[in-house]
N, C-alpha and C. Protein backbone atom coordinates (compact mmCIF):
# COMPACT_ATOMS: atom_id res chain seq x y z
N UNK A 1 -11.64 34.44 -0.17
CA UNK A 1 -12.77 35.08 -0.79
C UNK A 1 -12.75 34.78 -2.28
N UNK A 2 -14.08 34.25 -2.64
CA UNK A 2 -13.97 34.38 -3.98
C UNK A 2 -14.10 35.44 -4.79
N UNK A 3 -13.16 35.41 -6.19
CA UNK A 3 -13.13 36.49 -6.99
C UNK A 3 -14.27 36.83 -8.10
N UNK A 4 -14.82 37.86 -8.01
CA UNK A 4 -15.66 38.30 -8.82
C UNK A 4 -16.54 37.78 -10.20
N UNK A 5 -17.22 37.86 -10.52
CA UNK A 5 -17.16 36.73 -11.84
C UNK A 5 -16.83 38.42 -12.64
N UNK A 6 -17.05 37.09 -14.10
CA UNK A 6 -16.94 38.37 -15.37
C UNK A 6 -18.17 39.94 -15.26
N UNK A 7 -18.95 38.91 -14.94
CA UNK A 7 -20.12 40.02 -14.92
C UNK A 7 -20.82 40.58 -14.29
N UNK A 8 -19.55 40.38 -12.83
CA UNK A 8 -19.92 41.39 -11.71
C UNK A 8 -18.78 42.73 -12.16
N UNK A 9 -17.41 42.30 -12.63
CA UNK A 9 -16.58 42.79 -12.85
C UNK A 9 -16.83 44.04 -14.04
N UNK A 10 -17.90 43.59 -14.86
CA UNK A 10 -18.09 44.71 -15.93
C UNK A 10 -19.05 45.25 -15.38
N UNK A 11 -19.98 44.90 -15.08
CA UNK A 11 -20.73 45.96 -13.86
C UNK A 11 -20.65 46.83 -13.47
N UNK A 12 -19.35 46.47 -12.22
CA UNK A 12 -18.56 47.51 -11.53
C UNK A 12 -18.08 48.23 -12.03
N UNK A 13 -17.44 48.20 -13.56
CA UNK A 13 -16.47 49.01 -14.27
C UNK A 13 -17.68 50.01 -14.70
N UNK A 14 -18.53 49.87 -15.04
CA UNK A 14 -19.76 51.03 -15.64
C UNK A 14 -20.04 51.55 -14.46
N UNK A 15 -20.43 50.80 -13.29
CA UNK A 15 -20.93 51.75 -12.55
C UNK A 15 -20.48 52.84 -12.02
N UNK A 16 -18.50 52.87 -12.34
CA UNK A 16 -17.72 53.96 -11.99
C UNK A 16 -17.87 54.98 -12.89
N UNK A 17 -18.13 54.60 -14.52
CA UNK A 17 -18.22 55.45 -15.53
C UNK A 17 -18.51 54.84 -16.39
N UNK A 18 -18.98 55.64 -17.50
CA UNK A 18 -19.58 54.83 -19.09
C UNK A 18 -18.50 54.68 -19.48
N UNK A 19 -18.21 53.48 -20.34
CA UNK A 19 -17.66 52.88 -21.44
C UNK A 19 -18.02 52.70 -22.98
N UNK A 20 -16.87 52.64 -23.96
CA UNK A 20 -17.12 52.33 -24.81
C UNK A 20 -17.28 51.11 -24.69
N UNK A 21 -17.88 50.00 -25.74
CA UNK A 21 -17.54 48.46 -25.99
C UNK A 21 -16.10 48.69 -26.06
N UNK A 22 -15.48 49.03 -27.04
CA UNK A 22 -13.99 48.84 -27.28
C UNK A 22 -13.28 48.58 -26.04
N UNK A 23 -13.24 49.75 -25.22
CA UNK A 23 -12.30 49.50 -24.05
C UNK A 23 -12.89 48.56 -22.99
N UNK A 24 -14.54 48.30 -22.80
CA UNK A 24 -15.17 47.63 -22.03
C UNK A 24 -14.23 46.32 -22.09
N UNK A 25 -14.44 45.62 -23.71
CA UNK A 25 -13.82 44.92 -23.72
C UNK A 25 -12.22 44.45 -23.31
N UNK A 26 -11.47 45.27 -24.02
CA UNK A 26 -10.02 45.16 -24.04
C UNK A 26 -10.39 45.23 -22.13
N UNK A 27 -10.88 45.85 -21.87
CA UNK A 27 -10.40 45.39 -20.01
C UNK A 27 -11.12 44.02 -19.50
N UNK A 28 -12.03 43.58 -20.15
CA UNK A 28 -12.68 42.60 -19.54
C UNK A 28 -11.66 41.43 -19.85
N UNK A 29 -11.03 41.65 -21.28
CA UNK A 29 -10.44 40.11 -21.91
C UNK A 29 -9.32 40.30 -20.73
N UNK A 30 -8.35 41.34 -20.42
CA UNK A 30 -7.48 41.24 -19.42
C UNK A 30 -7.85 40.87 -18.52
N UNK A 31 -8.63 40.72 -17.98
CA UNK A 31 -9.51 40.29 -16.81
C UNK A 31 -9.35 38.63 -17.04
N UNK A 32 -10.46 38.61 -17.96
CA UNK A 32 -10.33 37.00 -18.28
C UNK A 32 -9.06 35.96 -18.41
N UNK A 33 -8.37 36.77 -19.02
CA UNK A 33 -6.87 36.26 -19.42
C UNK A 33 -6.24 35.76 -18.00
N UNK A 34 -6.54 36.95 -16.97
CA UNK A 34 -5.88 36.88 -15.35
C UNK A 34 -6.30 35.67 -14.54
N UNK A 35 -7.82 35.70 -14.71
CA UNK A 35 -8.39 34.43 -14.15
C UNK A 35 -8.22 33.32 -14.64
N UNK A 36 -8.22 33.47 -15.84
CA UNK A 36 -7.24 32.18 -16.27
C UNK A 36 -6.38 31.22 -16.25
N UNK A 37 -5.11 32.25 -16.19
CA UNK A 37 -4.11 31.87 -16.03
C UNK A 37 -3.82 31.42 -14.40
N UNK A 38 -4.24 31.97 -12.93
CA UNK A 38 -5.09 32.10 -12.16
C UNK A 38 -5.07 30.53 -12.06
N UNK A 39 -6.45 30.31 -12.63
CA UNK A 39 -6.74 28.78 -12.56
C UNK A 39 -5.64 27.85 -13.47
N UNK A 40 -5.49 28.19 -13.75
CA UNK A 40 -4.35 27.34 -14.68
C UNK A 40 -3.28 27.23 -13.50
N UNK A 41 -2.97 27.83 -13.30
CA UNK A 41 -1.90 28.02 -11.78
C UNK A 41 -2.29 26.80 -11.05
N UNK A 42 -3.30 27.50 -10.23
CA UNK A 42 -3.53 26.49 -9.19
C UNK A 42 -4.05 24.79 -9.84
N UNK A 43 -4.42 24.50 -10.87
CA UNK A 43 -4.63 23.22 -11.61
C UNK A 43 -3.55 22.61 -11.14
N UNK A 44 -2.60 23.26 -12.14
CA UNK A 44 -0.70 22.69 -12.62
C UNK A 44 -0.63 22.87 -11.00
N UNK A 45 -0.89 23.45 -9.76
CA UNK A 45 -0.24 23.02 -8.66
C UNK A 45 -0.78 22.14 -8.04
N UNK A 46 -1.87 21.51 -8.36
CA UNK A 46 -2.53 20.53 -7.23
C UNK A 46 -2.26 19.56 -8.29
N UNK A 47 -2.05 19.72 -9.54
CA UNK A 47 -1.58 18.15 -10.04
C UNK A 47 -0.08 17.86 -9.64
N UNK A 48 1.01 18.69 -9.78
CA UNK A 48 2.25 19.14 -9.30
C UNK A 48 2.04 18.74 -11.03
N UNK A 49 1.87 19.21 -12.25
CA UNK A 49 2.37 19.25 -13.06
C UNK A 49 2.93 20.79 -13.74
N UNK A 50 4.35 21.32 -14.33
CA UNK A 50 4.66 22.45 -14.29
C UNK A 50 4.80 22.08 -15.49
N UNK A 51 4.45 21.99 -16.89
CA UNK A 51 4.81 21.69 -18.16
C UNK A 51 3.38 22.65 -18.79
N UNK A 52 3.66 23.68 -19.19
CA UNK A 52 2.45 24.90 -19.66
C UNK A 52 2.13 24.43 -21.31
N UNK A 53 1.19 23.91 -21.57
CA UNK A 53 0.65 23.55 -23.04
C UNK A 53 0.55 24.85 -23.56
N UNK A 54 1.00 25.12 -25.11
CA UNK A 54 0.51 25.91 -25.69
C UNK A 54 -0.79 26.10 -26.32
N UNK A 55 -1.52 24.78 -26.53
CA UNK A 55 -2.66 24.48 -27.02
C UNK A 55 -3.52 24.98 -26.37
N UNK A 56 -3.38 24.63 -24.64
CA UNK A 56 -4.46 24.89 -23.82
C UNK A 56 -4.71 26.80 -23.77
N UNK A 57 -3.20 27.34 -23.61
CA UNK A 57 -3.56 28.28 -23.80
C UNK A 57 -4.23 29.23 -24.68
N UNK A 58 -4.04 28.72 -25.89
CA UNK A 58 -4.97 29.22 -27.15
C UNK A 58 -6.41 29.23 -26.76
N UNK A 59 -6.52 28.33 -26.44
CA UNK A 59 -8.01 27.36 -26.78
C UNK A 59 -8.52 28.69 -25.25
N UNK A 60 -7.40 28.67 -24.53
CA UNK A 60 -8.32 29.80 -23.37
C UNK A 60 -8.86 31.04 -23.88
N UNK A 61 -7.87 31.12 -24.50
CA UNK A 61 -7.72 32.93 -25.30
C UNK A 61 -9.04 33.02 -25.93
N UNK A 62 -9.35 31.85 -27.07
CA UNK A 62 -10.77 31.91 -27.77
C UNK A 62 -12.04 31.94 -26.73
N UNK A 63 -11.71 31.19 -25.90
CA UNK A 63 -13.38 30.70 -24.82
C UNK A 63 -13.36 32.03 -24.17
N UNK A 64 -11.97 33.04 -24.10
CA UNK A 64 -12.15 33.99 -23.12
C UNK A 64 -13.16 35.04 -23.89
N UNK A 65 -12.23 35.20 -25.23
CA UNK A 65 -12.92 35.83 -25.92
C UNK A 65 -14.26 35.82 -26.73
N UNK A 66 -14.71 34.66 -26.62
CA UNK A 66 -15.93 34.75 -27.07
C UNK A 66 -16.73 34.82 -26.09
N UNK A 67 -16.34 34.26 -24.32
CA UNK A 67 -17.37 34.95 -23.35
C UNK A 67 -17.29 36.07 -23.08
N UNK A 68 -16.44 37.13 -23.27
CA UNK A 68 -16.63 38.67 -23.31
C UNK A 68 -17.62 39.04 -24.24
N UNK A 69 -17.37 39.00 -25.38
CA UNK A 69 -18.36 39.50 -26.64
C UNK A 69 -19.86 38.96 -26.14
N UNK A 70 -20.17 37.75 -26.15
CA UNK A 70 -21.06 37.47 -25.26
C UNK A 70 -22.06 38.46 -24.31
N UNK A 71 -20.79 38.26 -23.57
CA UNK A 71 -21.38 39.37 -22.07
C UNK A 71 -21.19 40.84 -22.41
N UNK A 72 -20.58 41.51 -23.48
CA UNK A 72 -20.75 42.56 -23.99
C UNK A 72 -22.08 42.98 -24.77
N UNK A 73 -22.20 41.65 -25.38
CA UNK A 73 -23.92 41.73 -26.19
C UNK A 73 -24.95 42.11 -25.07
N UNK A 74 -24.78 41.07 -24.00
CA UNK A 74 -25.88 40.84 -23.14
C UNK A 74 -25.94 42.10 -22.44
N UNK A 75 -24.70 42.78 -22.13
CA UNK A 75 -24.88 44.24 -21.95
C UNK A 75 -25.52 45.22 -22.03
N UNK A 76 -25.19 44.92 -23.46
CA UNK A 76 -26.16 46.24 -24.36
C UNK A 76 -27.43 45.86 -24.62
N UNK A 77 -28.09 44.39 -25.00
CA UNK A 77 -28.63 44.09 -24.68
C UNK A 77 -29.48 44.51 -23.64
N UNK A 78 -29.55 45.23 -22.63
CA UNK A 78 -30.03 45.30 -21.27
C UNK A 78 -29.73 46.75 -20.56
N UNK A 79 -29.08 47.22 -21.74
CA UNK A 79 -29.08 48.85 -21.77
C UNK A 79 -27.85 48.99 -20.32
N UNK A 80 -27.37 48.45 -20.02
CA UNK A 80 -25.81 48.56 -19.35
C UNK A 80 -24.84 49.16 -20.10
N UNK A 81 -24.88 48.81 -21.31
CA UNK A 81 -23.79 49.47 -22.01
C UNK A 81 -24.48 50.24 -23.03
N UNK A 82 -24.22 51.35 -23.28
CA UNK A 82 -24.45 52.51 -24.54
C UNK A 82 -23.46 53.21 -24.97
N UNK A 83 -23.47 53.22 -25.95
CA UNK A 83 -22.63 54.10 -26.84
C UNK A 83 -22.80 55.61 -26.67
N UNK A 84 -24.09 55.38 -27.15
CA UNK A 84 -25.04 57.34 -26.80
C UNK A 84 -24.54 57.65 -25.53
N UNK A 85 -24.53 56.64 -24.86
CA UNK A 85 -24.61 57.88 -23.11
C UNK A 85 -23.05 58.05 -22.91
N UNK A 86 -22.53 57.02 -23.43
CA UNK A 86 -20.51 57.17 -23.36
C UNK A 86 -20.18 58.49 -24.20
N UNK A 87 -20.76 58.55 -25.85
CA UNK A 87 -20.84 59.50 -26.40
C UNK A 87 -21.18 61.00 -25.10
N UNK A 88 -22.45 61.02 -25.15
CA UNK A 88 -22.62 61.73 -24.18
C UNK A 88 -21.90 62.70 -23.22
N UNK A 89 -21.51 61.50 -22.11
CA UNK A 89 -20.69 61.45 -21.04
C UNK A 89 -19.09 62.22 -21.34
N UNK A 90 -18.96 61.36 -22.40
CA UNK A 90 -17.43 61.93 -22.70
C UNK A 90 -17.51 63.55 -23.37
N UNK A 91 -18.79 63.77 -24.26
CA UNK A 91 -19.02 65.37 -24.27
C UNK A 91 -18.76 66.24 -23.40
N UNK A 92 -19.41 65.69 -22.19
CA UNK A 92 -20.40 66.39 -21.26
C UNK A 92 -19.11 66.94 -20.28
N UNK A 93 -18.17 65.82 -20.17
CA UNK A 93 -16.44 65.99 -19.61
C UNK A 93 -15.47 66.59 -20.22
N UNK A 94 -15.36 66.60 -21.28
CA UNK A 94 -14.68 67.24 -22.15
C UNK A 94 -14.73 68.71 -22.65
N UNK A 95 -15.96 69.18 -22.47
CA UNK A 95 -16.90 70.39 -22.75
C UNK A 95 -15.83 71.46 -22.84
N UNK A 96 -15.68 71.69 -21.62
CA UNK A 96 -15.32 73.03 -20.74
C UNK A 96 -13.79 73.06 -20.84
N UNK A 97 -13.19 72.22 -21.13
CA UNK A 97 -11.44 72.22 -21.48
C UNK A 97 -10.93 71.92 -22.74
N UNK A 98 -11.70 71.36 -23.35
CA UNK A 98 -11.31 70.96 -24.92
C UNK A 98 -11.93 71.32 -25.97
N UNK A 99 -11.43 71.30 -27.40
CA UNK A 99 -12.00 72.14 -28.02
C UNK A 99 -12.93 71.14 -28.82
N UNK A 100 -13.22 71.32 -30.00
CA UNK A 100 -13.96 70.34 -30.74
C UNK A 100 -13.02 69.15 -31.55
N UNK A 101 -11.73 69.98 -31.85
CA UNK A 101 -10.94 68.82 -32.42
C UNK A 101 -10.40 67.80 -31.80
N UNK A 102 -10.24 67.99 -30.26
CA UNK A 102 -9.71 67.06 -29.56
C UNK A 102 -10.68 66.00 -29.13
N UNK A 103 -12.12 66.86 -28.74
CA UNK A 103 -13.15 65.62 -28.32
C UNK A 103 -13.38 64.84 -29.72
N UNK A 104 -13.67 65.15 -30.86
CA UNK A 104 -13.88 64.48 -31.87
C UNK A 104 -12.70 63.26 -32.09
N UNK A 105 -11.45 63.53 -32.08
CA UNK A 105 -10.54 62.56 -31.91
C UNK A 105 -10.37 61.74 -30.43
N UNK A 106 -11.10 62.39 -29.16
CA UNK A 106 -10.97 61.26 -28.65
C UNK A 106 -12.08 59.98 -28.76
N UNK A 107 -13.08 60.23 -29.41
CA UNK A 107 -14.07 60.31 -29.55
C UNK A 107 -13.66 59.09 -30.92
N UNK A 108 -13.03 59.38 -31.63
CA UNK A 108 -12.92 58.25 -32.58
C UNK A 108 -11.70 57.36 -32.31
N UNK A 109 -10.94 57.80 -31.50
CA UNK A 109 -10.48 56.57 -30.43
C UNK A 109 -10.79 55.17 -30.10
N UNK A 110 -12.02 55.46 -29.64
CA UNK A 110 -13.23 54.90 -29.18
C UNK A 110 -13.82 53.90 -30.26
N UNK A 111 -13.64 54.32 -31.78
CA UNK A 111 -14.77 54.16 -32.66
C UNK A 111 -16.03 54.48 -32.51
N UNK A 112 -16.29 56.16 -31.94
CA UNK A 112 -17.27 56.00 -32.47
C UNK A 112 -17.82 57.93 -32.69
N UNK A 113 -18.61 58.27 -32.69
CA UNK A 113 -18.74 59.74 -33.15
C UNK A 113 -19.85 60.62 -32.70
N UNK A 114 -20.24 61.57 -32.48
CA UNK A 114 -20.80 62.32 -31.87
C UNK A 114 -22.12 62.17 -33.01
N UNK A 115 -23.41 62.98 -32.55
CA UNK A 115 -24.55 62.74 -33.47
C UNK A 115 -24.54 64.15 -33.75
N UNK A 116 -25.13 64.92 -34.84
CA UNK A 116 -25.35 65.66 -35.73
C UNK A 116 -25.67 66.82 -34.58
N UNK A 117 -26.91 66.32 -33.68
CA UNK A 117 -26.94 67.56 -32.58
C UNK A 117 -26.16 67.96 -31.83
N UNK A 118 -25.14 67.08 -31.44
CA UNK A 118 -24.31 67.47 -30.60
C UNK A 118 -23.06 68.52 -30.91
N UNK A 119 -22.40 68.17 -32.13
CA UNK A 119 -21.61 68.07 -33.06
C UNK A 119 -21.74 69.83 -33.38
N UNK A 120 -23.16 70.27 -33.53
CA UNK A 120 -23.80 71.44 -33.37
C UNK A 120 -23.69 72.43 -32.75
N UNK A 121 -24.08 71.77 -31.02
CA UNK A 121 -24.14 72.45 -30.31
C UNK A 121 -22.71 73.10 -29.86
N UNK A 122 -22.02 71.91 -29.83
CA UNK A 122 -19.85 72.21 -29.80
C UNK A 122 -19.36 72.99 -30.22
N UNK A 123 -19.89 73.17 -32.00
CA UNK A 123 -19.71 73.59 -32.72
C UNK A 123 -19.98 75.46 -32.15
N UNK A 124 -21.38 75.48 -32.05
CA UNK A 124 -21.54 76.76 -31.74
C UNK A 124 -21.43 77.24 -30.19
N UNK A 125 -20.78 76.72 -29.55
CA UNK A 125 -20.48 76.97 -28.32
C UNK A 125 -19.03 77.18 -28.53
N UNK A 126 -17.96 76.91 -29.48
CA UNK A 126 -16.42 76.70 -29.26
C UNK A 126 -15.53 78.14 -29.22
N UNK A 127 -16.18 79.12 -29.72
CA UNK A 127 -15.55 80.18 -29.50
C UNK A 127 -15.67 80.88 -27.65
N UNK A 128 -17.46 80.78 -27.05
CA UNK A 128 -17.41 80.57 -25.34
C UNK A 128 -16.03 79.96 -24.82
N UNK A 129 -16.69 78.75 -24.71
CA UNK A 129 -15.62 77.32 -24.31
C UNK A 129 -14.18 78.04 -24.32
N UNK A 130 -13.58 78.11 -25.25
CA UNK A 130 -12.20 78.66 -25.62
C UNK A 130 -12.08 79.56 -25.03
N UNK A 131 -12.43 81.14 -24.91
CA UNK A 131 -12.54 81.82 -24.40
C UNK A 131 -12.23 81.85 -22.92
N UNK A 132 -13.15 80.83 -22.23
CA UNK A 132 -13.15 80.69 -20.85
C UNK A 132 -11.75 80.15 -20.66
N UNK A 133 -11.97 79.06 -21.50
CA UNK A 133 -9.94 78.43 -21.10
C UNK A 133 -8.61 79.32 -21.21
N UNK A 134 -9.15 79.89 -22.33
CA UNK A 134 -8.20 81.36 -22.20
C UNK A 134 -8.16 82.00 -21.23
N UNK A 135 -8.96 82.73 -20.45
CA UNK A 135 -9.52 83.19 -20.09
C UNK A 135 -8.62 82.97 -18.25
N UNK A 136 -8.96 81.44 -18.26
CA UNK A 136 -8.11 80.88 -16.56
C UNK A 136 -6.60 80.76 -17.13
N UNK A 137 -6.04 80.87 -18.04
CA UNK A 137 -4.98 80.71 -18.32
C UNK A 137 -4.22 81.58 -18.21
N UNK A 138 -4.79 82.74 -19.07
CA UNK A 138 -3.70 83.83 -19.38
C UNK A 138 -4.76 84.93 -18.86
N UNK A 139 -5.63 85.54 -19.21
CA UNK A 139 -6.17 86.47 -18.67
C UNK A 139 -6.23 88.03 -19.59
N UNK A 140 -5.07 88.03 -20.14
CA UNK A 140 -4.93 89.46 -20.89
C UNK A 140 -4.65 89.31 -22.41
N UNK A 141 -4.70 90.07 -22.99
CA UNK A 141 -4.55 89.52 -24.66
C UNK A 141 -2.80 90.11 -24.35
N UNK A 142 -1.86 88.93 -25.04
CA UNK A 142 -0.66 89.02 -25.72
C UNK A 142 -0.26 90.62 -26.15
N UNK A 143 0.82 91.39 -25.34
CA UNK A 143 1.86 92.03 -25.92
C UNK A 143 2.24 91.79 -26.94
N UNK A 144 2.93 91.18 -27.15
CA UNK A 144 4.50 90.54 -28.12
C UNK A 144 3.69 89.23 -28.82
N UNK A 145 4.83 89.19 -29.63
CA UNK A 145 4.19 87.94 -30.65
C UNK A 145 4.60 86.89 -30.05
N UNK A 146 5.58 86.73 -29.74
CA UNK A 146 6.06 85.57 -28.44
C UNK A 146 4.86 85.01 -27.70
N UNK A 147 4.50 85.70 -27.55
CA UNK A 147 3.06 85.57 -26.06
C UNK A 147 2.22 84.75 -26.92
N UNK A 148 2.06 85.91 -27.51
CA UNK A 148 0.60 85.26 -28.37
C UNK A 148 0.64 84.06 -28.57
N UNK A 149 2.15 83.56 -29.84
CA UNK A 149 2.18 82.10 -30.20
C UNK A 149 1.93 81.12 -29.16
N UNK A 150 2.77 81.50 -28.04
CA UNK A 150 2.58 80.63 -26.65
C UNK A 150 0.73 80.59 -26.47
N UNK A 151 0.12 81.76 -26.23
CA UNK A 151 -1.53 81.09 -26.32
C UNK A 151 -1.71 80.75 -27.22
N UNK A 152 -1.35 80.91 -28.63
CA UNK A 152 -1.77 80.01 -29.68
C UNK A 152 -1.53 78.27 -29.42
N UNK A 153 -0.49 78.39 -29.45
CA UNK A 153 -0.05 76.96 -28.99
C UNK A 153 -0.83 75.99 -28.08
N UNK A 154 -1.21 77.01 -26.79
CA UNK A 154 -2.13 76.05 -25.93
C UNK A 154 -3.33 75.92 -26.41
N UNK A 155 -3.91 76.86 -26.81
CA UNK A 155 -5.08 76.65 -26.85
C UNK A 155 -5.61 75.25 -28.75
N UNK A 156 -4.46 75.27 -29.16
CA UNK A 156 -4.50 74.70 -30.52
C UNK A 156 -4.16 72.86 -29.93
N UNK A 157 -3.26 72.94 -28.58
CA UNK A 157 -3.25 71.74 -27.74
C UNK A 157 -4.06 71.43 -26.76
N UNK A 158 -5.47 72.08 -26.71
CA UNK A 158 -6.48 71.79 -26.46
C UNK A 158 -7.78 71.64 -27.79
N UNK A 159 -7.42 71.65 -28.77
CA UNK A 159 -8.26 70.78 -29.83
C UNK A 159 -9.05 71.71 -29.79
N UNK A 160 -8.83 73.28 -30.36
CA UNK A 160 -9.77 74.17 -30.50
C UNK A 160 -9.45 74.62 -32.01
N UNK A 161 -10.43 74.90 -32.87
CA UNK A 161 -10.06 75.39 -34.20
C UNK A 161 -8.81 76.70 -34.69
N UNK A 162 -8.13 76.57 -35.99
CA UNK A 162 -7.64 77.60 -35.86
C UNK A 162 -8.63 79.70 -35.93
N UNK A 163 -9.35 79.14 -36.53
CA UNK A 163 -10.10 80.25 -36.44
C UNK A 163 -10.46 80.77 -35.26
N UNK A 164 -11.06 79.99 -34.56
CA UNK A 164 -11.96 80.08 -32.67
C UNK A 164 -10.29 80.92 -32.16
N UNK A 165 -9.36 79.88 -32.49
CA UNK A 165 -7.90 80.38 -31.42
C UNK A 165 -7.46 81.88 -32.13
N UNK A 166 -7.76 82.27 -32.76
CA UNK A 166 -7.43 83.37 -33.60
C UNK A 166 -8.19 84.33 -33.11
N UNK A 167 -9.52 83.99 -33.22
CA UNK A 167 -10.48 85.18 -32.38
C UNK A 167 -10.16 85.38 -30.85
N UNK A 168 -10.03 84.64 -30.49
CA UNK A 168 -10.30 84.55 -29.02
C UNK A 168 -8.07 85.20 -28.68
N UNK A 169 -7.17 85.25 -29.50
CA UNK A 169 -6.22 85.45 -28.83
C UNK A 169 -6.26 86.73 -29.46
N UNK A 170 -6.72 87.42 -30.61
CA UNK A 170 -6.40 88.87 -30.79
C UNK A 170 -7.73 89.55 -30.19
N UNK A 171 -8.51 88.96 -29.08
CA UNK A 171 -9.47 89.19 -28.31
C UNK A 171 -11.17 90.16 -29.49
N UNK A 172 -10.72 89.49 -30.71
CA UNK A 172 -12.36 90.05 -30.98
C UNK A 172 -13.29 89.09 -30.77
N UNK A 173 -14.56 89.85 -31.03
CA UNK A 173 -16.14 88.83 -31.06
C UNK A 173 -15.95 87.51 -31.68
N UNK A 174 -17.05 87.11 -31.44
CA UNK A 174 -17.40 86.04 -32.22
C UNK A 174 -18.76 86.46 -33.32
N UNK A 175 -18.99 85.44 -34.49
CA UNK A 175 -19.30 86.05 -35.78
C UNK A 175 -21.03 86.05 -34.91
């Protein structure tokens, strides 16, 4: 059976979930690199030559990489790939377990950043959000200071502000 081309292969990878370019890429060039080498294999075996050029391999690395970028353009190009809807997407997953500091850093991971509305809405939703995670976690506000730090701790390793984790563990309102 033949193997996939490049641009059935990035296809498939979106159609499981949005991507950034960044990682679109870094998986496609591995990709490319595989088939490559792949054909390079079977070449060097039907010539029976086993002597691996370093040249050739360079020269693959560039052709690989400039047909990714390529097919990354043509992507977006054609509205296959978005940033907004990865943005989005990765909000939209992240919501309900993480706080704002963690999606924002995974989020620039990525290179790239949430838009002004969104950023907003997080914003004024993070004391909820937190709450709820508190909420399946522990259930009761902290005895002992022991306790507490321990929900402090989690909830501060879920990328929630110190203020939000402050309200939400000595159990008052929000402003």
């Amino acid at each position: 059976m033949k193997p996939l081309s490049l641009k059935a292969r990035a296809i498939a990878l979106l159609a499981q979930r949005e991507h950034s370019r960044s990682e679109l890429q870094r998986k496609l060039l591995r990709i490319a690199r595989q088939q490559d080498e792949k054909a390079h294999q079977a070449r060097r075996e039907a010539e029976g030559d086993v002597l691996e050029f370093e040249s050739d391999a360079e020269s693959g690395e560039v052709s690989a990489a400039s047909e990714v970028d390529a097919l990354l353009d043509w992507l977006q190009a054609n509205r296959y790939l978005s940033e907004a809807r990865f943005v989005e997407s990765r909000i939209n997953a992240r919501a309900q377990r993480y706080g704002n500091l963690r999606i924002r850093q995974e989020l620039s991971q990525h290179g790239l950043a949430a838009d002004a509305a969104s950023q907003q809405a997080l914003k004024d939703s993070e004391f909820e959000r937190a709450r709820q995670v508190w909420q399946r976690k522990f259930g009761e506000i902290a005895a002992d200071p022991a306790a507490r730090a321990k929900q402090m701790r989690f909830l501060a390793g879920r990328g929630f502000s110190p203020e939000v984790i402050r309200k939400v563990v000595q159990g008052t309102e929000a402003d």
